[in-house]
PDB file of N, CA and C in Angstrom:
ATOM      1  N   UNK A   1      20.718   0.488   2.036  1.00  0.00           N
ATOM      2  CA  UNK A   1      19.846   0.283   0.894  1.00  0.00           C
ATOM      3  C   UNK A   1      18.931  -0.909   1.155  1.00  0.00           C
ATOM      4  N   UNK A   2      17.860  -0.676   0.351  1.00  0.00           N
ATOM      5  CA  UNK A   2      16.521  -2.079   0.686  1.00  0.00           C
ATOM      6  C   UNK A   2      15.970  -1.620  -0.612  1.00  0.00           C
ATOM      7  N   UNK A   3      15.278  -3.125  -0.794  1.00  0.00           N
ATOM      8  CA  UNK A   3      13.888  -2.863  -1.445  1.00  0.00           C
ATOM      9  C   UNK A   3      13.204  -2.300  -1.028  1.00  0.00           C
ATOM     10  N   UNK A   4      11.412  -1.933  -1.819  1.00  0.00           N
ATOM     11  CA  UNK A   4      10.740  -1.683  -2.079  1.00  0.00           C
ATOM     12  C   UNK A   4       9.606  -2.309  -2.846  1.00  0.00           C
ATOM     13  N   UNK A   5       8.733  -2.353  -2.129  1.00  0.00           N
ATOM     14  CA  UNK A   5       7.365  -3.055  -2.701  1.00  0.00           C
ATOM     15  C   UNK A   5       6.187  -1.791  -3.593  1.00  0.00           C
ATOM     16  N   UNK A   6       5.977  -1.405  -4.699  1.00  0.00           N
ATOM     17  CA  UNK A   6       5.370  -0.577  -4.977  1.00  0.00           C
ATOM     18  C   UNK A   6       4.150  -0.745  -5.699  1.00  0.00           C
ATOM     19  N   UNK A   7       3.409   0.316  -6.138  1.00  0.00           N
ATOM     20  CA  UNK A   7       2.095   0.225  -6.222  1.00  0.00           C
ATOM     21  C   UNK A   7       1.494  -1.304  -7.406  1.00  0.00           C
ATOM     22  N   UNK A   8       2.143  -2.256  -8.011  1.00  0.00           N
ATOM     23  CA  UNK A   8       1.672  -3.560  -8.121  1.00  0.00           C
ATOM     24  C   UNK A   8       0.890  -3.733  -7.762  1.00  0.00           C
ATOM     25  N   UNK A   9       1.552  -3.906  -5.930  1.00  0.00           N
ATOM     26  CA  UNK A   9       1.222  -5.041  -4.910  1.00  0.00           C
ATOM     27  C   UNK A   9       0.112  -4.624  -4.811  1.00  0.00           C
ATOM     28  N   UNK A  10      -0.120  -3.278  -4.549  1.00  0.00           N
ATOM     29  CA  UNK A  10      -1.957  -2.939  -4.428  1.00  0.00           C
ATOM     30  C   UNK A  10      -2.973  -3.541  -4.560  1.00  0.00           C
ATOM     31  N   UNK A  11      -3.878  -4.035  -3.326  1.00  0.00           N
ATOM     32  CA  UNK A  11      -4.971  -4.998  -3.594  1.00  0.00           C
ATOM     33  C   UNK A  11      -4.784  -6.363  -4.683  1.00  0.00           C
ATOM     34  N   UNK A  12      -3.469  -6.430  -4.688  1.00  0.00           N
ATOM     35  CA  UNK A  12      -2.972  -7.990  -5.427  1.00  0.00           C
ATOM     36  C   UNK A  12      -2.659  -8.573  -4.095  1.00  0.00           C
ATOM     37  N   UNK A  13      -1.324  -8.518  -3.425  1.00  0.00           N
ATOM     38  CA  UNK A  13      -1.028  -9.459  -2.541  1.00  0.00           C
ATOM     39  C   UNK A  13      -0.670 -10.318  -2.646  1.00  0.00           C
ATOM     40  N   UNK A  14       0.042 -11.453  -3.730  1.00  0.00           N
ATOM     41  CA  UNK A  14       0.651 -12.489  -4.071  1.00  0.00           C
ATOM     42  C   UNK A  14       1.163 -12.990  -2.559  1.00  0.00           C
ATOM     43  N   UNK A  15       2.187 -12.816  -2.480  1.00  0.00           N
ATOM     44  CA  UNK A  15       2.944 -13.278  -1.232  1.00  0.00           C
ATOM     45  C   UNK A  15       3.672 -14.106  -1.381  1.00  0.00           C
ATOM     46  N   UNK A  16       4.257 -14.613  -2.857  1.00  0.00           N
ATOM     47  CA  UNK A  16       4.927 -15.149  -3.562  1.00  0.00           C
ATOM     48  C   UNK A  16       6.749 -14.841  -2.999  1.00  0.00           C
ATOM     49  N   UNK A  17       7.248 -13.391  -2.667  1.00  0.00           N
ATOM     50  CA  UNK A  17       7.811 -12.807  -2.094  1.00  0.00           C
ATOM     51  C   UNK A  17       8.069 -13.337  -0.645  1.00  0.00           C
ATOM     52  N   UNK A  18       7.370 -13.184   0.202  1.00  0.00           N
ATOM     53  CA  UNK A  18       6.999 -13.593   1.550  1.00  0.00           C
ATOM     54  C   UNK A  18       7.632 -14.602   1.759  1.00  0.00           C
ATOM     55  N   UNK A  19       7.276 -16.261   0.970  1.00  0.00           N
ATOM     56  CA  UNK A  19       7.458 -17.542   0.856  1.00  0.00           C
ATOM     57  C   UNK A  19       9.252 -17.479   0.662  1.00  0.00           C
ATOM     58  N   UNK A  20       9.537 -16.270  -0.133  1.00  0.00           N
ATOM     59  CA  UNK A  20      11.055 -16.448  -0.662  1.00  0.00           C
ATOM     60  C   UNK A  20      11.978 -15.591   0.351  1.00  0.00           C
ATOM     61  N   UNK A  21      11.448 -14.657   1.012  1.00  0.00           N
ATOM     62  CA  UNK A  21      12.543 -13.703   1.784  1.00  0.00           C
ATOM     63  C   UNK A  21      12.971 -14.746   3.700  1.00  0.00           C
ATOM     64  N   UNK A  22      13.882 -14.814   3.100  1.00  0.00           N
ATOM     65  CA  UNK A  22      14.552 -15.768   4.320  1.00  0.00           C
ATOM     66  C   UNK A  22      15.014 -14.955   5.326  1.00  0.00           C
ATOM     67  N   UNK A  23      14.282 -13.974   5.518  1.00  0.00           N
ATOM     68  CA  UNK A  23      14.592 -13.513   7.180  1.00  0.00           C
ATOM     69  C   UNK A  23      13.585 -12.370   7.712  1.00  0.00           C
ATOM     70  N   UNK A  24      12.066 -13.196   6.597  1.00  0.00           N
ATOM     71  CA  UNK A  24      10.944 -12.812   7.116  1.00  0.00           C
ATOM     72  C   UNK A  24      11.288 -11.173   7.393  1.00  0.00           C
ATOM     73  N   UNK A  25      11.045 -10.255   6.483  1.00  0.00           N
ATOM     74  CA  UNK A  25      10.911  -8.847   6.952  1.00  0.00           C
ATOM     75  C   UNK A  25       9.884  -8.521   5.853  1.00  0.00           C
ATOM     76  N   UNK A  26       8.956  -9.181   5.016  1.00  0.00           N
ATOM     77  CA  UNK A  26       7.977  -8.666   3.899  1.00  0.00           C
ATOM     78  C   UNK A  26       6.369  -8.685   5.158  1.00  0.00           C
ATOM     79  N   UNK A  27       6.407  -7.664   5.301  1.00  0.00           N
ATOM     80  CA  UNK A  27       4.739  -7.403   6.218  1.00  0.00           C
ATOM     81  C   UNK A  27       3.638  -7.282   5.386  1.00  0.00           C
ATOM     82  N   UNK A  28       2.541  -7.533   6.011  1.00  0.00           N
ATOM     83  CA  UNK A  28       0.967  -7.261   5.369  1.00  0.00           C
ATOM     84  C   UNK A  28       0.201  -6.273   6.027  1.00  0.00           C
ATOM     85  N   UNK A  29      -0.115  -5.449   4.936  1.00  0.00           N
ATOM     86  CA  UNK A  29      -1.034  -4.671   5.365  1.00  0.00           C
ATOM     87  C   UNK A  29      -2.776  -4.923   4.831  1.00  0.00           C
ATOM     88  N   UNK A  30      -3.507  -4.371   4.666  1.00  0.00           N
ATOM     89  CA  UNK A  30      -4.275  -4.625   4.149  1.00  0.00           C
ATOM     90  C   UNK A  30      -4.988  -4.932   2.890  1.00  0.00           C
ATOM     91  N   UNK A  31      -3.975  -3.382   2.103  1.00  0.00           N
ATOM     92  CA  UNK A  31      -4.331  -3.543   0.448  1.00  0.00           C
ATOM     93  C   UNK A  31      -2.642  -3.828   0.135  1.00  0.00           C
ATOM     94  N   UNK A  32      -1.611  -3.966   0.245  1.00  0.00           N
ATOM     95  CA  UNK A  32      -0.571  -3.916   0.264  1.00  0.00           C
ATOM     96  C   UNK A  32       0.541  -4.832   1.440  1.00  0.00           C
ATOM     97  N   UNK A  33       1.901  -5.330   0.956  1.00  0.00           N
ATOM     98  CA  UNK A  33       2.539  -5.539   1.437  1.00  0.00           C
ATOM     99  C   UNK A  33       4.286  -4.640   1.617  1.00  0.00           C
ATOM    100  N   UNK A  34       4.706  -4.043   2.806  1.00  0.00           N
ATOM    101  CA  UNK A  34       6.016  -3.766   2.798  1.00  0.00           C
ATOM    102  C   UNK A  34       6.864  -4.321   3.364  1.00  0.00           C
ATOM    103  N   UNK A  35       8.000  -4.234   2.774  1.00  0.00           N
ATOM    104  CA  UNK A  35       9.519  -4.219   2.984  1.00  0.00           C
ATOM    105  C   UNK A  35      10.131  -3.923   4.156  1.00  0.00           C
ATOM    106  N   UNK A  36      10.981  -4.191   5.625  1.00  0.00           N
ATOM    107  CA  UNK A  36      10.569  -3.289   6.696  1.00  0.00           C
ATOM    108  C   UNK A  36      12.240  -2.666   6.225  1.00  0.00           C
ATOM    109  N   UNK A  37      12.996  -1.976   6.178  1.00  0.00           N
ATOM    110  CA  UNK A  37      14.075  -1.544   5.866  1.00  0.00           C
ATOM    111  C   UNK A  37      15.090  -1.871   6.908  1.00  0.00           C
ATOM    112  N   UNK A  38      14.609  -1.953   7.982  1.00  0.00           N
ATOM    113  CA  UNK A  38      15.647  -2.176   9.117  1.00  0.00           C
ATOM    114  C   UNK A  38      15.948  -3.657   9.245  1.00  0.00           C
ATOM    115  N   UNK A  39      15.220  -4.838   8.630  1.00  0.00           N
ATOM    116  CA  UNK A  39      15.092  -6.613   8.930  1.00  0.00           C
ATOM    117  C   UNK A  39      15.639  -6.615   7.410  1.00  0.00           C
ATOM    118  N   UNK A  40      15.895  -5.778   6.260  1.00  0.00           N
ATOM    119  CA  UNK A  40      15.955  -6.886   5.020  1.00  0.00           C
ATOM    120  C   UNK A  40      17.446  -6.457   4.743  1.00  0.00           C
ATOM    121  N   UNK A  41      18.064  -7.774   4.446  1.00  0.00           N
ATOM    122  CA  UNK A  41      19.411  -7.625   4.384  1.00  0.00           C
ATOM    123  C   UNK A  41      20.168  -7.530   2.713  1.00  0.00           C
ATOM    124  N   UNK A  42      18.834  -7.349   1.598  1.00  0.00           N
ATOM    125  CA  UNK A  42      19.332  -6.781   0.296  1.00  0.00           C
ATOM    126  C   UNK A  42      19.728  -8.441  -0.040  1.00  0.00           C
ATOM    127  N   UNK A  43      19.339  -9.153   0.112  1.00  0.00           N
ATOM    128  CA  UNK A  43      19.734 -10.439  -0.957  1.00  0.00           C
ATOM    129  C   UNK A  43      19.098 -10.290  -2.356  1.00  0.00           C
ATOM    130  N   UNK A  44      17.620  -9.782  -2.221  1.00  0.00           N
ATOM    131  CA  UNK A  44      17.208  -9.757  -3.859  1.00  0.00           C
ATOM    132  C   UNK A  44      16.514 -10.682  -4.002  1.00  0.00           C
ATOM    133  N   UNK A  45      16.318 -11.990  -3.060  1.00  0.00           N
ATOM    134  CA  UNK A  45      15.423 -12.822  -3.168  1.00  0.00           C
ATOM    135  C   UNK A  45      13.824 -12.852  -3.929  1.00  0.00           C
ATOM    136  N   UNK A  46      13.263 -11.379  -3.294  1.00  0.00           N
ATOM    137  CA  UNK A  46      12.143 -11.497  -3.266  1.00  0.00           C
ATOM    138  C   UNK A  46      11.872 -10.846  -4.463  1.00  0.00           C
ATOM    139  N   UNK A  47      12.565  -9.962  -5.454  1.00  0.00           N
ATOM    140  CA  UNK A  47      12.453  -9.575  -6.345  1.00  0.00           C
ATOM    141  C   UNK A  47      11.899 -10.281  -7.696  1.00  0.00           C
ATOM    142  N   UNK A  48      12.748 -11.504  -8.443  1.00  0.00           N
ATOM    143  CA  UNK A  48      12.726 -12.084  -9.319  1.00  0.00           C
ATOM    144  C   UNK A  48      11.215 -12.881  -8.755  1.00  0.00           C
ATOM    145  N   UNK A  49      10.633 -13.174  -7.979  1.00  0.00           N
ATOM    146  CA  UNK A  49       9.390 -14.295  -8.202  1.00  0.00           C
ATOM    147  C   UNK A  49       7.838 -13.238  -8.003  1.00  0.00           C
ATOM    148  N   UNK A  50       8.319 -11.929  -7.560  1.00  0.00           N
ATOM    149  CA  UNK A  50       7.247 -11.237  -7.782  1.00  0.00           C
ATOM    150  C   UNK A  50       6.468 -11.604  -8.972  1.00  0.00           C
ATOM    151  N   UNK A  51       5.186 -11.541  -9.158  1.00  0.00           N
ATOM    152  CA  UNK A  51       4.503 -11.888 -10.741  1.00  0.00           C
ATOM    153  C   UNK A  51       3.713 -10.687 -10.781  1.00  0.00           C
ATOM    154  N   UNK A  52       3.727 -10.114  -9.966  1.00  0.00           N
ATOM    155  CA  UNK A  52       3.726  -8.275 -10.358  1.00  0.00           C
ATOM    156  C   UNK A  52       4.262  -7.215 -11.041  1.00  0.00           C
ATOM    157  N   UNK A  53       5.587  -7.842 -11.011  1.00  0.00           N
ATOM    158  CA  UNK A  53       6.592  -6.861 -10.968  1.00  0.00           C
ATOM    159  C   UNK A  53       6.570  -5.467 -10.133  1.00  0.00           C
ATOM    160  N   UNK A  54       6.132  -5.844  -8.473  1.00  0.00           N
ATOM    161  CA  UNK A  54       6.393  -4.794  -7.471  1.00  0.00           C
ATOM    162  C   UNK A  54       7.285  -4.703  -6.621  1.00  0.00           C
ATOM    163  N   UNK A  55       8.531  -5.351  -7.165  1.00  0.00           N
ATOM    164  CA  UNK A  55       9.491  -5.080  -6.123  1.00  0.00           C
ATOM    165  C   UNK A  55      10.510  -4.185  -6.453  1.00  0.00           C
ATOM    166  N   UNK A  56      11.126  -3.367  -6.167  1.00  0.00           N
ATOM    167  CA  UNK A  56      12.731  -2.641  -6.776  1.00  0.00           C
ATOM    168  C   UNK A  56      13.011  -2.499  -5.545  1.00  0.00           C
ATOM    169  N   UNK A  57      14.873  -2.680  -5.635  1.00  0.00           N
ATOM    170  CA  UNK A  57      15.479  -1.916  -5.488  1.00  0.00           C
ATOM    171  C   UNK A  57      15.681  -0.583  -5.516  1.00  0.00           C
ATOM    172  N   UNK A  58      15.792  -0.009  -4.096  1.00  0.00           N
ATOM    173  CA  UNK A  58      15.136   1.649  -3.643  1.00  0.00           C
ATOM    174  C   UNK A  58      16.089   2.439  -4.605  1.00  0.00           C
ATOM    175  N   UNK A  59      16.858   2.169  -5.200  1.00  0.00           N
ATOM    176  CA  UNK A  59      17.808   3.544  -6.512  1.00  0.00           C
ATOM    177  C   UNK A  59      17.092   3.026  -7.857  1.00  0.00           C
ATOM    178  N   UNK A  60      16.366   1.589  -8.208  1.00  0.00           N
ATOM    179  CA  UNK A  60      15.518   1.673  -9.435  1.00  0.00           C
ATOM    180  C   UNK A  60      14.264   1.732  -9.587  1.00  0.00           C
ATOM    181  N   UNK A  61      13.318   2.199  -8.289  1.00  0.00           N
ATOM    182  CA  UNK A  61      12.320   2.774  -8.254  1.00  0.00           C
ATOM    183  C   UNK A  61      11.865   3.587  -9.235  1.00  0.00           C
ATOM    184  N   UNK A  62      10.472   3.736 -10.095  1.00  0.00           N
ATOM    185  CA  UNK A  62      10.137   4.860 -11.098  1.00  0.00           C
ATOM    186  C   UNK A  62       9.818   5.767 -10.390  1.00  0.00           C
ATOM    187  N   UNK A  63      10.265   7.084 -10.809  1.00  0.00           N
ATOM    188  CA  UNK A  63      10.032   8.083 -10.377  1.00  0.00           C
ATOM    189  C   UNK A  63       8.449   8.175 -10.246  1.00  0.00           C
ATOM    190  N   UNK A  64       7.821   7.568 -10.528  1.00  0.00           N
ATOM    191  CA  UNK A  64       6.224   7.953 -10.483  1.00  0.00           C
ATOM    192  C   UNK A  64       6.172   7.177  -8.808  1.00  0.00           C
ATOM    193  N   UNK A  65       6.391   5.921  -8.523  1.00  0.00           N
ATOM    194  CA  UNK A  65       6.414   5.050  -7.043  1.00  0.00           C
ATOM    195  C   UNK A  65       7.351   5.666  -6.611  1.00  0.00           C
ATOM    196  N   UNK A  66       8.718   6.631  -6.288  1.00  0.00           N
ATOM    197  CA  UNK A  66       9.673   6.825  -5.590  1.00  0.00           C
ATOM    198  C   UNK A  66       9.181   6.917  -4.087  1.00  0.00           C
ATOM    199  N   UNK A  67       7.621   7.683  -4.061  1.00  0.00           N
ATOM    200  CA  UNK A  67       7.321   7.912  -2.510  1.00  0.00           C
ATOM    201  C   UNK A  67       6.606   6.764  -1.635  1.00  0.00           C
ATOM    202  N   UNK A  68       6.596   5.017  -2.288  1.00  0.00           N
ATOM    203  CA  UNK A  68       6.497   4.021  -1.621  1.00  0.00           C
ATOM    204  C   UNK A  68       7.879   3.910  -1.335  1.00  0.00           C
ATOM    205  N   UNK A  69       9.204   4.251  -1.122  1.00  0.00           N
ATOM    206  CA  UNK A  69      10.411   4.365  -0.278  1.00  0.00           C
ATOM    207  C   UNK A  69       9.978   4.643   1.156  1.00  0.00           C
ATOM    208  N   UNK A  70       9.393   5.926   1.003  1.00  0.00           N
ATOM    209  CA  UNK A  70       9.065   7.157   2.173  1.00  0.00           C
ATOM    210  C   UNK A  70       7.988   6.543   2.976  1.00  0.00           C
ATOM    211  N   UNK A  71       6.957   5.852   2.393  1.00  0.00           N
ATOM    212  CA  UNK A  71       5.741   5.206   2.900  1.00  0.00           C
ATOM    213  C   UNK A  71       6.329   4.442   3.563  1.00  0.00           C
ATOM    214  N   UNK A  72       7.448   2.987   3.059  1.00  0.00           N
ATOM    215  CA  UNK A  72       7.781   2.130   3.546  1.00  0.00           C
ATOM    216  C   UNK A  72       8.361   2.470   5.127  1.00  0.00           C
ATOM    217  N   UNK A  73       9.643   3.581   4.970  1.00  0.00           N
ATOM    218  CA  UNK A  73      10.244   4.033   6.320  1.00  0.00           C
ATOM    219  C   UNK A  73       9.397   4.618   7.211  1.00  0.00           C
ATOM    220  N   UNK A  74       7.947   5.069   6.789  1.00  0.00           N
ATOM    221  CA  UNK A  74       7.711   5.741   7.744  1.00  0.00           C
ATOM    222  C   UNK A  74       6.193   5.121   8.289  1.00  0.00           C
ATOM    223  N   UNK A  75       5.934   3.772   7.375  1.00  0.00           N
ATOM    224  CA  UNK A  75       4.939   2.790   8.009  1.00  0.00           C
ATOM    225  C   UNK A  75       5.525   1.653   9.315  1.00  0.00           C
ATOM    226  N   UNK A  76       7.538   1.899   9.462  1.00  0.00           N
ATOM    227  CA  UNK A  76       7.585   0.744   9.960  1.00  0.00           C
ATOM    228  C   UNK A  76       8.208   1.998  11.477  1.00  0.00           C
ATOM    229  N   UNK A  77       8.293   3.386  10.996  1.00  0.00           N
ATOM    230  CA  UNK A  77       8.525   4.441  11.863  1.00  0.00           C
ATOM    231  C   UNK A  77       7.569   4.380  13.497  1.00  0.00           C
ATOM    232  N   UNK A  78       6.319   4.332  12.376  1.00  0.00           N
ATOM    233  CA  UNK A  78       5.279   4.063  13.171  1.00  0.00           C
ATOM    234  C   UNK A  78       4.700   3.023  14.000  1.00  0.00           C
ATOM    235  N   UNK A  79       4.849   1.813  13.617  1.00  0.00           N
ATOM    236  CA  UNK A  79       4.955   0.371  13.770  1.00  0.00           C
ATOM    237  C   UNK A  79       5.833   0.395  14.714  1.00  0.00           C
ATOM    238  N   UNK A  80       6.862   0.051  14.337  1.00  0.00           N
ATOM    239  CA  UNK A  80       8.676  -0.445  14.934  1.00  0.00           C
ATOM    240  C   UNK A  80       8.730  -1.704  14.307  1.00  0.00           C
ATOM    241  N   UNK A  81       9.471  -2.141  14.554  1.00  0.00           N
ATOM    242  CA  UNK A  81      10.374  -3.239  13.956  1.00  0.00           C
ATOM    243  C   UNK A  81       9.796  -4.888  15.155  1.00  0.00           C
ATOM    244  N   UNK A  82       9.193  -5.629  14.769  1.00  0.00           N
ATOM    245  CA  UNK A  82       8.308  -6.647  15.252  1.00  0.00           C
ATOM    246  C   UNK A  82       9.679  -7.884  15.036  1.00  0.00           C
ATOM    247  N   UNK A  83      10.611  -7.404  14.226  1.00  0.00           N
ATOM    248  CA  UNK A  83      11.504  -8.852  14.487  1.00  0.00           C
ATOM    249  C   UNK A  83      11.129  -9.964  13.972  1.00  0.00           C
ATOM    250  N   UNK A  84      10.312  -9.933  12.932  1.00  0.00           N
ATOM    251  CA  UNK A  84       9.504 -10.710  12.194  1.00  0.00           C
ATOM    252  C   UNK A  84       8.427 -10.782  11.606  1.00  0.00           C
ATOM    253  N   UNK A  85       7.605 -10.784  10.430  1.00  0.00           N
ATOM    254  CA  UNK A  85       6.424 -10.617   9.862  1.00  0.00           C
ATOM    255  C   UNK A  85       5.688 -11.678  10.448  1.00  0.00           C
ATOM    256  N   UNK A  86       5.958 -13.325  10.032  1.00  0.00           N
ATOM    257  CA  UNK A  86       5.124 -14.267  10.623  1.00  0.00           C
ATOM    258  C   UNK A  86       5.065 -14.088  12.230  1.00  0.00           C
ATOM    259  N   UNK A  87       5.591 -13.987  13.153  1.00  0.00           N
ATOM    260  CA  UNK A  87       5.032 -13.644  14.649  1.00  0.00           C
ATOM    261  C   UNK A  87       4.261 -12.617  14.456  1.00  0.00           C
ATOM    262  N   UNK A  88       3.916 -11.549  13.694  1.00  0.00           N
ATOM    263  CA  UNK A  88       3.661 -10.322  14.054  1.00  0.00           C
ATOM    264  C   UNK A  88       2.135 -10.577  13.149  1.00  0.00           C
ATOM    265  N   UNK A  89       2.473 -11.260  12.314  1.00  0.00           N
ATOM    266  CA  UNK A  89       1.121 -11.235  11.557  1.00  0.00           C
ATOM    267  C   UNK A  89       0.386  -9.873  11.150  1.00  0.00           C
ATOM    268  N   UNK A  90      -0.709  -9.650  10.002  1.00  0.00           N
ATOM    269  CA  UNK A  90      -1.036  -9.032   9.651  1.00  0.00           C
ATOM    270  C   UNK A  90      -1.036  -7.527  10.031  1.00  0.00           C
ATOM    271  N   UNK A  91      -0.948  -6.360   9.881  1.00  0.00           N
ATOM    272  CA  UNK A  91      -1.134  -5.110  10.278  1.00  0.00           C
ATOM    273  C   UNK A  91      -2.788  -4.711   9.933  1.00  0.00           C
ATOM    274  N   UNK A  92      -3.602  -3.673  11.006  1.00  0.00           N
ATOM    275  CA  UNK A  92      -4.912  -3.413  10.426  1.00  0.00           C
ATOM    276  C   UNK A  92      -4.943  -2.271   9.721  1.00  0.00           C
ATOM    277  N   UNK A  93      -4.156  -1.338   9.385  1.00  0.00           N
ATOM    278  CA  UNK A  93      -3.901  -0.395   8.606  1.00  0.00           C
ATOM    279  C   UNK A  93      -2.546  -0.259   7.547  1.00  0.00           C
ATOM    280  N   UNK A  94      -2.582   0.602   6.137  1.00  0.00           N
ATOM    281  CA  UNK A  94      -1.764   0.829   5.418  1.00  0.00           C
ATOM    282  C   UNK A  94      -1.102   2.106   5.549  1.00  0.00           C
ATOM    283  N   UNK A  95       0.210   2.246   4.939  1.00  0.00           N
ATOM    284  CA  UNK A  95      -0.006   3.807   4.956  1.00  0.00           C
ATOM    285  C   UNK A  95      -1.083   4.967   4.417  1.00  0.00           C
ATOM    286  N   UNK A  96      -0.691   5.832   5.252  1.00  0.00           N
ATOM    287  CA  UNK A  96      -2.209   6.657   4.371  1.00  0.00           C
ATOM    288  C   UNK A  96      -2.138   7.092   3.122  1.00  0.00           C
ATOM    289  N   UNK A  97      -1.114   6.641   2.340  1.00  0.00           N
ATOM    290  CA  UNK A  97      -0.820   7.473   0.960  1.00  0.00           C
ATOM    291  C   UNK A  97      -1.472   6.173   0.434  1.00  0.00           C
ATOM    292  N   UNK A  98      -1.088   5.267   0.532  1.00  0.00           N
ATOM    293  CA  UNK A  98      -1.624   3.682   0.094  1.00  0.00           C
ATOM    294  C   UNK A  98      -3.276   3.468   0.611  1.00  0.00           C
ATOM    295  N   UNK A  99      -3.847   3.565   1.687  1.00  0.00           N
ATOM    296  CA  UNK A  99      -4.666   3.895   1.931  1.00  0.00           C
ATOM    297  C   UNK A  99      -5.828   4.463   1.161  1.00  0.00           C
ATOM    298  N   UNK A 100      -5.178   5.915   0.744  1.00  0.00           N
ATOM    299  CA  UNK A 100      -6.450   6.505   0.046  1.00  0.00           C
ATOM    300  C   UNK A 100      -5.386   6.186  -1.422  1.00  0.00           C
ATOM    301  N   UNK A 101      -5.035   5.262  -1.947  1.00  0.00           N
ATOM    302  CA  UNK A 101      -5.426   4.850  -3.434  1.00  0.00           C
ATOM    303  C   UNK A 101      -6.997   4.327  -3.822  1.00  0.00           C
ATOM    304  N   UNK A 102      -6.994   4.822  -4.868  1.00  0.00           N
ATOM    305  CA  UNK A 102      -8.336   3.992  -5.573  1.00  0.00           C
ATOM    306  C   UNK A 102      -7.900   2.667  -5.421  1.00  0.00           C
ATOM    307  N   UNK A 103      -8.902   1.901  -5.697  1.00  0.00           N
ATOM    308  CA  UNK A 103      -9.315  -0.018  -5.506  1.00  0.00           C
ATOM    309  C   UNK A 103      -8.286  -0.023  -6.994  1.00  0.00           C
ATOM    310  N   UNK A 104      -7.212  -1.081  -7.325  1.00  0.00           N
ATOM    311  CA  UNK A 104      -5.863  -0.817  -7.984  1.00  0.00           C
ATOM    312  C   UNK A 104      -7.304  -2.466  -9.037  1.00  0.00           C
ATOM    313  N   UNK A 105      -6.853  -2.129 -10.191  1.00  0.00           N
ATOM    314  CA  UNK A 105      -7.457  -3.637 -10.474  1.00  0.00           C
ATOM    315  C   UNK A 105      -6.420  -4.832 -10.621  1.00  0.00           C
ATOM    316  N   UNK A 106      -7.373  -6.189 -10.644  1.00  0.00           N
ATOM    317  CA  UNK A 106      -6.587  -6.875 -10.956  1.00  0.00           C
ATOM    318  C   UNK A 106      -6.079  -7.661 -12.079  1.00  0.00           C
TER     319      UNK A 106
END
């Protein structure tokens, strides 16, 4: 089990999260940030300081975001696992479901 970063984060980006997850697995994408599932070890850290409210836990996901789960596993499918967000720094693409969202406001 892992979090999940869901449609919030969209063209927000806080990174409020980032600052709090102590073993660095919250990545950047462009309009969005994910979760990598294989680096986060479920502390919950990053949840409570979101000021989005875009983080869940992957079983309290709304059924409307359930398929930022699927995005998440299969953006880091593609990727691999970098062993760290800060070494790895930014990504130049999102997933494509995230991708072609409309501009999310803020």
């Amino acid at each position: 089990m892992t979090y999940v970063i869901a449609q919030p984060c969209v063209d927000v980006k806080d990174k409020a999260c980032v600052d709090e997850c102590p073993v660095d697995c919250i990545y950047e994408g462009p309009r969005n940030l994910y979760i990598n599932p294989s680096e986060c070890v479920d502390c919950g850290a990053c949840e409570p300081v979101c000021p989005v409210e875009a983080i869940f836990y992957e079983d309290d996901l709304p059924d409307d975001w359930a398929w930022y789960k699927d995005a998440s596993v299969e953006f880091f499918n593609e990727v691999g696992d970098a062993g760290g967000a800060q070494a790895q720094g930014p990504y130049d693409h999102d997933h494509p479901k995230v991708a072609a969202l409309p501009p999310q406001g803020k």
